[in-house]
Structure formats: C-alpha cells, structure tokens
Protein backbone atom coordinates (compact mmCIF):
# COMPACT_ATOMS: atom_id res chain seq x y z
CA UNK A 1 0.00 0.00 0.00
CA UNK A 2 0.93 3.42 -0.69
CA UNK A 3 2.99 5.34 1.99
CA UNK A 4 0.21 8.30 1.51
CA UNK A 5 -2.41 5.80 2.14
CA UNK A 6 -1.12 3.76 5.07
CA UNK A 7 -3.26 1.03 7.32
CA UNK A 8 -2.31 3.03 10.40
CA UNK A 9 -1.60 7.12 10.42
CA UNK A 10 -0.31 7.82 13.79
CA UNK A 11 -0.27 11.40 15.44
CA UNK A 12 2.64 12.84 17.45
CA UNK A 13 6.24 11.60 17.19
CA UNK A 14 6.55 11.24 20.40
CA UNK A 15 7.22 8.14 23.26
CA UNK A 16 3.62 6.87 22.98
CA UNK A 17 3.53 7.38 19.37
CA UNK A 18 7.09 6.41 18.56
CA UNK A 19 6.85 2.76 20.48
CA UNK A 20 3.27 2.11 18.83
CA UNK A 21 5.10 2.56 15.16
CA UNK A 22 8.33 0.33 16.45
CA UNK A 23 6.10 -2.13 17.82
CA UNK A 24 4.24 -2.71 14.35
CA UNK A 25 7.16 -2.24 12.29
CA UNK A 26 8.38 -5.56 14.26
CA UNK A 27 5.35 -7.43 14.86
CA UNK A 28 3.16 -6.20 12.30
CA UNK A 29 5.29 -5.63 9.09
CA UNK A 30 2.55 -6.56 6.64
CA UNK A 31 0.74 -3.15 7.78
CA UNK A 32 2.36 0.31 6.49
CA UNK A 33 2.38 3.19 9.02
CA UNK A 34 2.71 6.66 8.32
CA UNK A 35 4.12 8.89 11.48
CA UNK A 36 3.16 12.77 11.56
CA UNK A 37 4.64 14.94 14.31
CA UNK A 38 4.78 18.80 14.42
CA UNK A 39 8.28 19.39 15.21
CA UNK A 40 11.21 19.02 12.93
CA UNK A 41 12.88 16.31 14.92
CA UNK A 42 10.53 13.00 16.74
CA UNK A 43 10.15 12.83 20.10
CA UNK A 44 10.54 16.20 21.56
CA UNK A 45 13.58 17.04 24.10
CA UNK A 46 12.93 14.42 26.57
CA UNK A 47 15.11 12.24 28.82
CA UNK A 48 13.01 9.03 29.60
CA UNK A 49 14.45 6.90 32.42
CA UNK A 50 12.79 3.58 33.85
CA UNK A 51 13.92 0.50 35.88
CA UNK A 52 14.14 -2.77 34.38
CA UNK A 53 11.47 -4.76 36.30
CA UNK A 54 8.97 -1.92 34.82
CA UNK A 55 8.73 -3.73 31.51
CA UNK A 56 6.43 -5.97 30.39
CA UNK A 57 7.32 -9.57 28.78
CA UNK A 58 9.39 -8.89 25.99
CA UNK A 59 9.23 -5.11 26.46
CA UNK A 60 13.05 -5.31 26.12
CA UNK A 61 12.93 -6.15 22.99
CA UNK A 62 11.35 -3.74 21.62
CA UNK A 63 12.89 -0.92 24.03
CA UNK A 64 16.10 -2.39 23.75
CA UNK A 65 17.45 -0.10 20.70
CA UNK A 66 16.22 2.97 22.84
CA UNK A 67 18.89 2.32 25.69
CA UNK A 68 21.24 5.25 25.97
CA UNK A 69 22.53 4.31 29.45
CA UNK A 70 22.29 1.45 32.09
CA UNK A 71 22.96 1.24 35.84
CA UNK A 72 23.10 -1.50 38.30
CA UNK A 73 21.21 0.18 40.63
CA UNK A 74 20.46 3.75 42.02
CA UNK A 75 20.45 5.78 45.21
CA UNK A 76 18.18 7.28 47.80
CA UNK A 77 18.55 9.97 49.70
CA UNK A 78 16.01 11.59 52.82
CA UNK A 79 16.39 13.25 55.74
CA UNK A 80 16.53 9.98 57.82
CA UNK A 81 18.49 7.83 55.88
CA UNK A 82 20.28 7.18 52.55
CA UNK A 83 20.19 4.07 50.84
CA UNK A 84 21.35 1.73 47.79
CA UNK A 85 18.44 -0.22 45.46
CA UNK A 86 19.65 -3.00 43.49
CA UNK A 87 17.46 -2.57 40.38
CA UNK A 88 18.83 -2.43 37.08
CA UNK A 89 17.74 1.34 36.04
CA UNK A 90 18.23 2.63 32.66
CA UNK A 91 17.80 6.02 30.36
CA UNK A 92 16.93 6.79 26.77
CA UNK A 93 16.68 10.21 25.18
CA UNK A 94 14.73 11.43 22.62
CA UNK A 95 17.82 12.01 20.38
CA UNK A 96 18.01 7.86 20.40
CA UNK A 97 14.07 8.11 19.70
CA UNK A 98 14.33 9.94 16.52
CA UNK A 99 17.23 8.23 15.51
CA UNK A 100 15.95 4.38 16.10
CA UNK A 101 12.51 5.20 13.94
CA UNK A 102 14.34 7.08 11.32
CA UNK A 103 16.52 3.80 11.11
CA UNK A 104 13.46 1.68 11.45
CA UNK A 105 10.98 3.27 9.23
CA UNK A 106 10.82 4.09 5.72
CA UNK A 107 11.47 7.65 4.94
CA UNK A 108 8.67 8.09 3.42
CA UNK A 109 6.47 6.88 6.74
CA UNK A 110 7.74 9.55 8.44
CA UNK A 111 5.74 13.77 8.11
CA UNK A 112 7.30 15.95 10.38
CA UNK A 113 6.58 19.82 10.74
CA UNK A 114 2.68 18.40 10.42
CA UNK A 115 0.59 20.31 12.14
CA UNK A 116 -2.95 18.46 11.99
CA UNK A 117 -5.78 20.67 11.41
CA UNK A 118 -8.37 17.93 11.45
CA UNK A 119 -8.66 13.93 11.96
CA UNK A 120 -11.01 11.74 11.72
CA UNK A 121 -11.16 7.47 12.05
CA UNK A 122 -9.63 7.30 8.89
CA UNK A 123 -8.14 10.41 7.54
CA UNK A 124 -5.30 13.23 8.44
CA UNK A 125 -5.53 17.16 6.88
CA UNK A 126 -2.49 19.03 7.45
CA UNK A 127 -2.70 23.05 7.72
CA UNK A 128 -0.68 22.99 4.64
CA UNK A 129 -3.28 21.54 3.10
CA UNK A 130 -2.11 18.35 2.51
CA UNK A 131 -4.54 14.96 2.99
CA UNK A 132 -4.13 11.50 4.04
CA UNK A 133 -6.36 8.80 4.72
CA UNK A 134 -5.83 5.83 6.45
CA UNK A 135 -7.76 2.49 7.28
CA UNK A 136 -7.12 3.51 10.78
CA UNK A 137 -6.11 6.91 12.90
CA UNK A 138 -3.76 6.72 16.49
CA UNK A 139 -3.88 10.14 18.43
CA UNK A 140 -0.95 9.95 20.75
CA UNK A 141 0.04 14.09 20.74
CA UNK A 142 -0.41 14.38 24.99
CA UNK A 143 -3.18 16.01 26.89
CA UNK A 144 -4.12 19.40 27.00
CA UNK A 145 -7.30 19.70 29.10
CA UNK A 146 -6.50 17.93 32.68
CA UNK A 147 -10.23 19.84 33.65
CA UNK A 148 -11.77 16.11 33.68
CA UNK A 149 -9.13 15.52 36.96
CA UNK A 150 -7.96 16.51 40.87
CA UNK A 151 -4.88 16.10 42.08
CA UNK A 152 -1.46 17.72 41.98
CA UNK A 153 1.83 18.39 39.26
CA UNK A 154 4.74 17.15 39.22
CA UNK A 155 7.26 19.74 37.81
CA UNK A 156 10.58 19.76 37.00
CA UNK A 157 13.74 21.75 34.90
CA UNK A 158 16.42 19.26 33.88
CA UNK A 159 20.11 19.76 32.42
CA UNK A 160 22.57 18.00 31.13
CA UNK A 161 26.03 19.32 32.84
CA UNK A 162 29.50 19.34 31.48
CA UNK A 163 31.81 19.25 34.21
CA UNK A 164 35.35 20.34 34.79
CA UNK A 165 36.00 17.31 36.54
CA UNK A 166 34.53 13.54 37.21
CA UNK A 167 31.41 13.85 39.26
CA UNK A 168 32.40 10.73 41.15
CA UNK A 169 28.83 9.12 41.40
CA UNK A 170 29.08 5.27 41.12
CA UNK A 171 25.15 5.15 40.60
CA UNK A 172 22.00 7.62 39.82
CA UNK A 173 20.31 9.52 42.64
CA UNK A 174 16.83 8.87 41.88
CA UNK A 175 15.95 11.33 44.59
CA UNK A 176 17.79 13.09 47.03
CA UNK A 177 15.48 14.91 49.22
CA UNK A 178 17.88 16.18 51.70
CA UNK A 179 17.13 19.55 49.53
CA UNK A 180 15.54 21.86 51.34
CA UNK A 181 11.44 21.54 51.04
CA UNK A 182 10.41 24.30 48.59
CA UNK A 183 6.74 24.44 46.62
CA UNK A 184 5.59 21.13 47.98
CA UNK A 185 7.92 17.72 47.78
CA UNK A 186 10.81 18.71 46.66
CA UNK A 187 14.16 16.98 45.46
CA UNK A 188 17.04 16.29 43.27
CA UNK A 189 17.66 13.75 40.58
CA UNK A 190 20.83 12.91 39.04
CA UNK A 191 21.85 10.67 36.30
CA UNK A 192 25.17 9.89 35.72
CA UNK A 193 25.80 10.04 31.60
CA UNK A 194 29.38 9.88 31.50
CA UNK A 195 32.20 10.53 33.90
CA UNK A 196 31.96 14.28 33.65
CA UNK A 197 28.59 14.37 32.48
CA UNK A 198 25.80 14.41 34.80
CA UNK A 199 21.89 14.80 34.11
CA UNK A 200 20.26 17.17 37.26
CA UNK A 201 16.79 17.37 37.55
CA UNK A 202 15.14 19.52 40.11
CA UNK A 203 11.52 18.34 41.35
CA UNK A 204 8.40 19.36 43.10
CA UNK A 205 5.05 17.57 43.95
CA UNK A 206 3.22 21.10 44.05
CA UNK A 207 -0.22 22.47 44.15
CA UNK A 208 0.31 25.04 41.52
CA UNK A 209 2.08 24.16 37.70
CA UNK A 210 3.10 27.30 37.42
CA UNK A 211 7.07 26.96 36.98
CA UNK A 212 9.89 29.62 37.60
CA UNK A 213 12.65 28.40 34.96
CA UNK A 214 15.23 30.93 36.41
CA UNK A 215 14.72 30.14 40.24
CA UNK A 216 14.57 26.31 39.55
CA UNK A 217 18.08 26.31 37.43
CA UNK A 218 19.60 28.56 39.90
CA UNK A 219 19.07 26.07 42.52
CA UNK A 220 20.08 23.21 40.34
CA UNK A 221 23.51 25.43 40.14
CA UNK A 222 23.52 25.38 43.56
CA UNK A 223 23.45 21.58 44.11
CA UNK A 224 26.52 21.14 41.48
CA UNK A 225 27.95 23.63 43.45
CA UNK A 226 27.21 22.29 46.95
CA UNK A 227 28.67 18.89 45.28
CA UNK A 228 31.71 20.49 44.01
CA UNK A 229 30.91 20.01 40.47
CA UNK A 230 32.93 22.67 38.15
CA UNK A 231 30.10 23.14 35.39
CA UNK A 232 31.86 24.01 31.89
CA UNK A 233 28.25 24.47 30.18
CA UNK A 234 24.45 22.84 29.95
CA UNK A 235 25.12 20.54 27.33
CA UNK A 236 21.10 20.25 27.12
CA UNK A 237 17.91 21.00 29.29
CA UNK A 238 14.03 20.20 29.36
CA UNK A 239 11.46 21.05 31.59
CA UNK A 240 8.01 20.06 31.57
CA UNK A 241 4.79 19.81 33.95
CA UNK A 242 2.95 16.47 34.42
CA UNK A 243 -0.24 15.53 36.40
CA UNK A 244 -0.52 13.64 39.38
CA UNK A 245 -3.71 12.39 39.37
CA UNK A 246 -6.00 11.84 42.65
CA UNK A 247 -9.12 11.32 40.85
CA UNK A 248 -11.54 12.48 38.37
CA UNK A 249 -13.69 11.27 35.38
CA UNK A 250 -12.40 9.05 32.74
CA UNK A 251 -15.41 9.87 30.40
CA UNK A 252 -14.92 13.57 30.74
CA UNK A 253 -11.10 12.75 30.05
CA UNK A 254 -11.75 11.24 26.93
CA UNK A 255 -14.93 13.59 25.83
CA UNK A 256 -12.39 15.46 22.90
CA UNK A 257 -11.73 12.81 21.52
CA UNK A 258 -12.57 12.61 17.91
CA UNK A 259 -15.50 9.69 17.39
CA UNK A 260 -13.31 6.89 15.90
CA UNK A 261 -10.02 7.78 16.21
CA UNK A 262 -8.53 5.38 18.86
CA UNK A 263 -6.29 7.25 21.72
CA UNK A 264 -2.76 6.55 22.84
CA UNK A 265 -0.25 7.49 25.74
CA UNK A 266 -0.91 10.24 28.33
CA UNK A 267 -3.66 11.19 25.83
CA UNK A 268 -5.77 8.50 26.46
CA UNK A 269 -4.50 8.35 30.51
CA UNK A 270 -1.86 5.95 30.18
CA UNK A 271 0.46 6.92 32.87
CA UNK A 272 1.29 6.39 36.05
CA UNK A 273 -0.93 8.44 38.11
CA UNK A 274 1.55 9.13 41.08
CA UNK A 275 4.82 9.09 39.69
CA UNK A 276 3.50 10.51 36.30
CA UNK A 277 5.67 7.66 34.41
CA UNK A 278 4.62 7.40 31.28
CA UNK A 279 7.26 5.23 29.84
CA UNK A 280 6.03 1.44 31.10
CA UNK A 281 2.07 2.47 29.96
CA UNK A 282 3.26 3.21 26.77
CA UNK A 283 4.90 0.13 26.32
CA UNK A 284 2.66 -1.96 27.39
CA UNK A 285 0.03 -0.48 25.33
CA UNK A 286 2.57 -1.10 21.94
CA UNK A 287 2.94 -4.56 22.55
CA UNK A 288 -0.77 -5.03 23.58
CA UNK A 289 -2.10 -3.37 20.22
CA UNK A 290 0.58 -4.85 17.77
CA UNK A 291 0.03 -8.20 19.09
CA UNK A 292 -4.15 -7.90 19.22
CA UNK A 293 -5.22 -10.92 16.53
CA UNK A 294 -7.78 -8.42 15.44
CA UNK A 295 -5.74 -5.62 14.35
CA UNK A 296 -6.39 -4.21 10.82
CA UNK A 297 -10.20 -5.83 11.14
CA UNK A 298 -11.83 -4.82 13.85
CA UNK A 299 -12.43 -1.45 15.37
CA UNK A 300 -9.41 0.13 16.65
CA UNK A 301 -10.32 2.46 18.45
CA UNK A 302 -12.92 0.40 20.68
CA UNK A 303 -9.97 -1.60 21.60
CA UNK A 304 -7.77 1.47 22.85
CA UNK A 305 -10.86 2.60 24.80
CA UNK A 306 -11.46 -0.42 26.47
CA UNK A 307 -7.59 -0.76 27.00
CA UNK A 308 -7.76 2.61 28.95
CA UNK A 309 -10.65 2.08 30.84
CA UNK A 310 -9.03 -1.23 32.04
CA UNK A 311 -5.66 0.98 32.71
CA UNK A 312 -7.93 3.48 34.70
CA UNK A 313 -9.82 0.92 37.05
CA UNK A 314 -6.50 -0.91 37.91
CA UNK A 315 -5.20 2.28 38.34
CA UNK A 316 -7.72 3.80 41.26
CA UNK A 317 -5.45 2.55 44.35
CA UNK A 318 -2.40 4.91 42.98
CA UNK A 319 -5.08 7.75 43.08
CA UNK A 320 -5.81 7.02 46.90
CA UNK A 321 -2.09 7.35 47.73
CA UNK A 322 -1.67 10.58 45.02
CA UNK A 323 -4.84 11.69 47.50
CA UNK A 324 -2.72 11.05 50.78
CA UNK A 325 0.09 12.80 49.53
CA UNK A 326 -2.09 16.20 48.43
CA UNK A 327 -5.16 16.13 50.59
CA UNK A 328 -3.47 14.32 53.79
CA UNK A 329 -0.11 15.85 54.13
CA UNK A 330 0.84 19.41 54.14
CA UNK A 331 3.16 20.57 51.59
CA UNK A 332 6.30 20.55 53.94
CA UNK A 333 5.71 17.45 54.92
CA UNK A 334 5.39 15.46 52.03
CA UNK A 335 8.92 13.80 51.76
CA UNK A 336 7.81 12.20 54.91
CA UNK A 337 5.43 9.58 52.74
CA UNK A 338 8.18 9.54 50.60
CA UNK A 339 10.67 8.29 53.13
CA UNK A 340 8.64 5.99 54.33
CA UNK A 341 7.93 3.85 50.88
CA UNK A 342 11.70 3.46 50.32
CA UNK A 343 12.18 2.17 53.84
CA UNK A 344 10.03 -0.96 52.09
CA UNK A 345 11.10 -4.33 50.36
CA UNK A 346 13.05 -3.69 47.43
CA UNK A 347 10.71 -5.60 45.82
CA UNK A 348 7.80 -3.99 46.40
CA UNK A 349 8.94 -1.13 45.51
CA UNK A 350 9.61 -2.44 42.19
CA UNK A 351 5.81 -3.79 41.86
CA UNK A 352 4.94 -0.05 42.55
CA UNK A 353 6.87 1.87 39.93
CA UNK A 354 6.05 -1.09 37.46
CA UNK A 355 1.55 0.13 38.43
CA UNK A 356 1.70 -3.96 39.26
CA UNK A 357 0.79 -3.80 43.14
CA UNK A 358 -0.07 -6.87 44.41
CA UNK A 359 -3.24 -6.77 47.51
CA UNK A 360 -0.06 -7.60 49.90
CA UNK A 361 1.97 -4.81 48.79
CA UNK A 362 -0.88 -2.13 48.69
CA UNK A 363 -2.00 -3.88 52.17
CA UNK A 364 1.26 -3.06 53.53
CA UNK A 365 2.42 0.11 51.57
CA UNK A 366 -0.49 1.81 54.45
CA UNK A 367 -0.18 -0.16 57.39
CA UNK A 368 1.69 1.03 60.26
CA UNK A 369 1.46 4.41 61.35
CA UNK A 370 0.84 6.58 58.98
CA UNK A 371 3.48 9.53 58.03
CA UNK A 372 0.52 12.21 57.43
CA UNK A 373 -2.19 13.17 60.21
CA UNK A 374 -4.30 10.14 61.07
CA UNK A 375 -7.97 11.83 60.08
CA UNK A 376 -6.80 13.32 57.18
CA UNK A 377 -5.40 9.74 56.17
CA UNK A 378 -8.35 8.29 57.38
CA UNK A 379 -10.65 11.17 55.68
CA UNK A 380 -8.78 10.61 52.17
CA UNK A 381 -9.33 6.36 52.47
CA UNK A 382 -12.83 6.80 53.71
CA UNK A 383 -13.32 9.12 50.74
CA UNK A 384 -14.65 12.09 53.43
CA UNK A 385 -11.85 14.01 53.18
CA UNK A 386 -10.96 16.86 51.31
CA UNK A 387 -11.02 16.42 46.94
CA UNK A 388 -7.15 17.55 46.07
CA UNK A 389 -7.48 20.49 43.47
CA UNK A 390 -8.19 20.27 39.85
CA UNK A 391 -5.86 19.69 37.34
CA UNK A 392 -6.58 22.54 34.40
CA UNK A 393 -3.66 24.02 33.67
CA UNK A 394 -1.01 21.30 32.71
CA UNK A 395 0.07 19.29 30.17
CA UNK A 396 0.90 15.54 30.51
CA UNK A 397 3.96 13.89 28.82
C-alpha cells in the first residue's frame, strides 16, 4: 500500500507514538504506518528513564534499541536515611528516539513539521493543506485539558552538565530529598551520563504548575555547586509539567476525543498516576495493540478505549495514595510519605513503579502508622476528606 495511504496514520512523534510505530514495524510488518509529528525532529527534548522490572514480557525487545545508558542500581537519599536499590535502572533520550525510527521506518512513513488541522477514524488534513487517509487513525500528541481531573503536578527543569571534573557518582540519585522543602515535595535527581557528564533534575510535587525556569536552574547550580561540580556548560535542558492524578472522570477525560479515532499514551491516561511515568504504559500499550489478533479488522479504536478504561480501574489505588500525599499531608511534609515507601522491600517497591501492586503490597504500603495526620489519612481512604485540586492548567507527557 501506498505510503500516503497507510493502514495506520499515527499522530505525534513522540514516546507513545514512537513505540506504537516500532512495535508494528516488528510485529506487524505486513501493515504500512505513516508517522506525523509537528516538530522538525521526533520525540521532543525528553530524557526518559525507567527500571528494568517496569517492563512488560518482551518489552526489552522492543525498548532495547532505545537504551542510551544502564545502571546497576540507584540511590536514595532523605532526611533519615540514605540508601542503595539493586534494580537495574536505565535512560533513553529522545535524540536515540528519533534516531531508532528514522533507522526503522521508511522515509517516506515519516511527516514531520505536520501540524494536523483535522482527523477523523480514517483520515489526516495538514494546515498545509495536505490529505491523508488511512484504514485507521492513532492520536498519541499528549493532553491538553486535565479539567476532567484533581490532584497535583509534578514539575521539573532538567540539564545536562559538562563538568570540569569527574562527578564521582558510582550510581544515579533517583531522589535526594535532603534539599531543602520548597513548593511542595521537593528533590534532586541525578543521572550519571558519563564521567563528567551528569543529568540534574530539580523536582516538586506542588499544588500550583506554574514553573519559575530561572529560580529552579539557579538552585540546580547550587546543588553542582554544593557537590563540588565545576560546570563548563548545559550541554542540554528540558522542563516540563505532568499531572498527578488523585481522581476524576475518565469519560470527561476522553470527551475530545474525535469519534473513531482510537487514543494513545498520556492522551488517552496511560500513565502512572503518582509518579506521572509514562514510559512502562506506553509500552505496554505497543505490545498489547501490535500483538491484538484483530488488528487491521476490527475497530481500533474500541480496543484502545477499552484498554484505557481497564488501565484506569486498575489504576484507582495509585489515586488514593496521590490523595494522601495532596489532601493528607501538608506541603512541607510530604517527603515524609516519601521516606517511608523506600524504607520498604526492594521488591515492592519495584511492583509499585512497574503500576503492578499486588493486595499484599498495597495492604502493607499503608499499614503502620501513617506519616501524614491520622484523620486526614483516614478522611482521604474513607473518601470524606478533602477532593485535592483540579488539574486545568497542565500538560501531561
């Protein structure tokens, strides 16, 4: 079939988008794809990190190409303690994202500088006038209406530094919180790229998205410094502000979408919703679709719904603890739930970041006393406690 009629027109170049295309190039080569993303370049300026035990059977495969960096295992740091996890952790970037589906796809599969001025189920118009249709439409291009949900942000400014001199880290610092508490939970993440290259990201679990990009890199100076890291230069930076989601309405979520078009990534809720991890949904939901016996038959985009919804119900417990950690504890004390989870089993803690909980985990994960006031913890489980503000200024990624 012709590459301006393809079986599958996907929208946004991005992580969600970008694994759905891999994922059929590999398992589904007897479909064509055609990729359409409004920047020049695919995947945006992203660094996407992840441990190992987050990935579904086989996800490795598929992921595998993306790898920019591995570890052995990564730090902790709080107030009361510092310790060492043994889980394999690993980075891509979106320079490896571009570069993998550029290598992977035909060049003719890939539009970018498309801005779409209108889908449906099974075309694409471009504001350049161009047209495509398709046997089938993916929207993966990120929410931009969070109205539909309560909760809090995660924000963040992250740079790649070029140092004088080794940084001396034998691991990443997945967070340090011994920062001092600013905005909500705050803290530091580091990953360490090459001996005198370092990735710093500062963080905040915060009421409000509304970012300072010249306060928050000043204090990321201020950690190299405090390290006694000689910065030469920011070799790269990104910033972005992500939902964490305490509850809301899936049906209101979805109500833009487009009647037929089926819905990928943080677009159609796939993330985590209290780490905001988008990296394991989006996987999962690749391997799922290009593996469905149905695909290129049935309806496409009633299987990405009912994917989502699934994703959403299983998902309701990590809204209870995105609750405890908005409604129950005040801002300053929020590392203090924090510090408590990764004083758990290693294991466990695993099961969390992978959204895979088992009843013992989430059984245990709030027994014991609780690190937040005991009627606000019991007002947020009993569901009489206060809603956590909406989320209608943010964008998820």
């Amino acid at each position: 079939m012709a590459a301006e009629h393809p079986d599958i027109a996907i929208l946004g170049g991005g992580l969600a988008g970008g694994l759905v295309a891999l994922a059929l190039a590999r398992w589904r080569p007897d479909l064509s794809v055609m990729l359409f993303e409004r920047e020049a370049t695919l995947g945006g300026n992203h660094v996407w990190s992840y441990f190992a035990t987050d990935l579904p059977p086989d996800g490795d495969t598929l992921i595998a190409p993306l790898v920019d960096a591995t570890w052995t295992g990564y730090d902790v740091r709080f107030p009361a303690y510092t310790r060492t996890l043994m889980t394999p952790y690993r980075a891509t970037t979106s320079h490896r994202l571009d570069l993998v589906l550029r290598d992977v796809l035909p060049g003719t599969a890939i539009v970018t500088g498309a801005h779409v001025s209108v889908c449906t189920a099974n075309s694409v118009t471009l504001a350049d006038g161009r047209h495509f249709t398709a046997g089938a439409v993916i929207d993966a291009r990120g929410v931009r209406d969070m109205s539909s949900l309560n909760g809090g942000w995660q924000k963040f400014l992250g740079q790649r530094l070029k140092l004088a001199r080794p940084h001396k880290l034998a691991r990443p610092i997945v967070m340090d919180a011994t920062v001092e508490q600013i905005d909500g939970y705050r803290f530091v993440y580091c990953l360490p790229f090459a001996r005198d290259e370092v990735f710093v990201e500062d963080t905040y679990y915060s009421d409000d998205p509304a970012l300072d990009h010249g306060a928050l890199a000043g204090r990321i100076a201020d950690y190299a410094r405090a390290k006694g890291w000689d910065v030469l230069g920011v070799l790269a930076e990104e910033h972005g502000v992500l939902p964490v989601v305490a509850g809301g309405d899936f049906d209101r979520l979805r109500a833009g979408a487009v009647h037929g078009v089926a819905l990928a990534g943080t677009r159609a809720g796939l993330f985590h919703p209290l780490t905001s991890y988008s990296l394991p949904d989006a996987l999962r939901f690749a391997l799922a679709l290009a593996r469905w016996p149905d695909l290129g038959r049935a309806d496409l985009a009633q299987f990405a719904e009912d994917y989502a919804r699934s994703h959403w119900k299983q998902a309701s417990y990590y809204r209870t603890l995105s609750a405890m950690l908005f409604v129950a504890a005040t801002p300053v004390e929020r590392y203090r739930v924090l510090q408590r989870f990764y004083g758990l089993a290693p294991r466990l803690i695993e099961r969390f970041y992978a959204g895979q909980s088992s009843a013992i985990d989430k059984v245990r994960i709030l027994s014991g006393r609780p690190p937040v006031p005991i009627g606000a913890a019991l007002g947020v489980l009993t569901g009489l406690g206060p809603q956590a503000g909406q989320l209608n200024n943010g964008v998820a990624g």
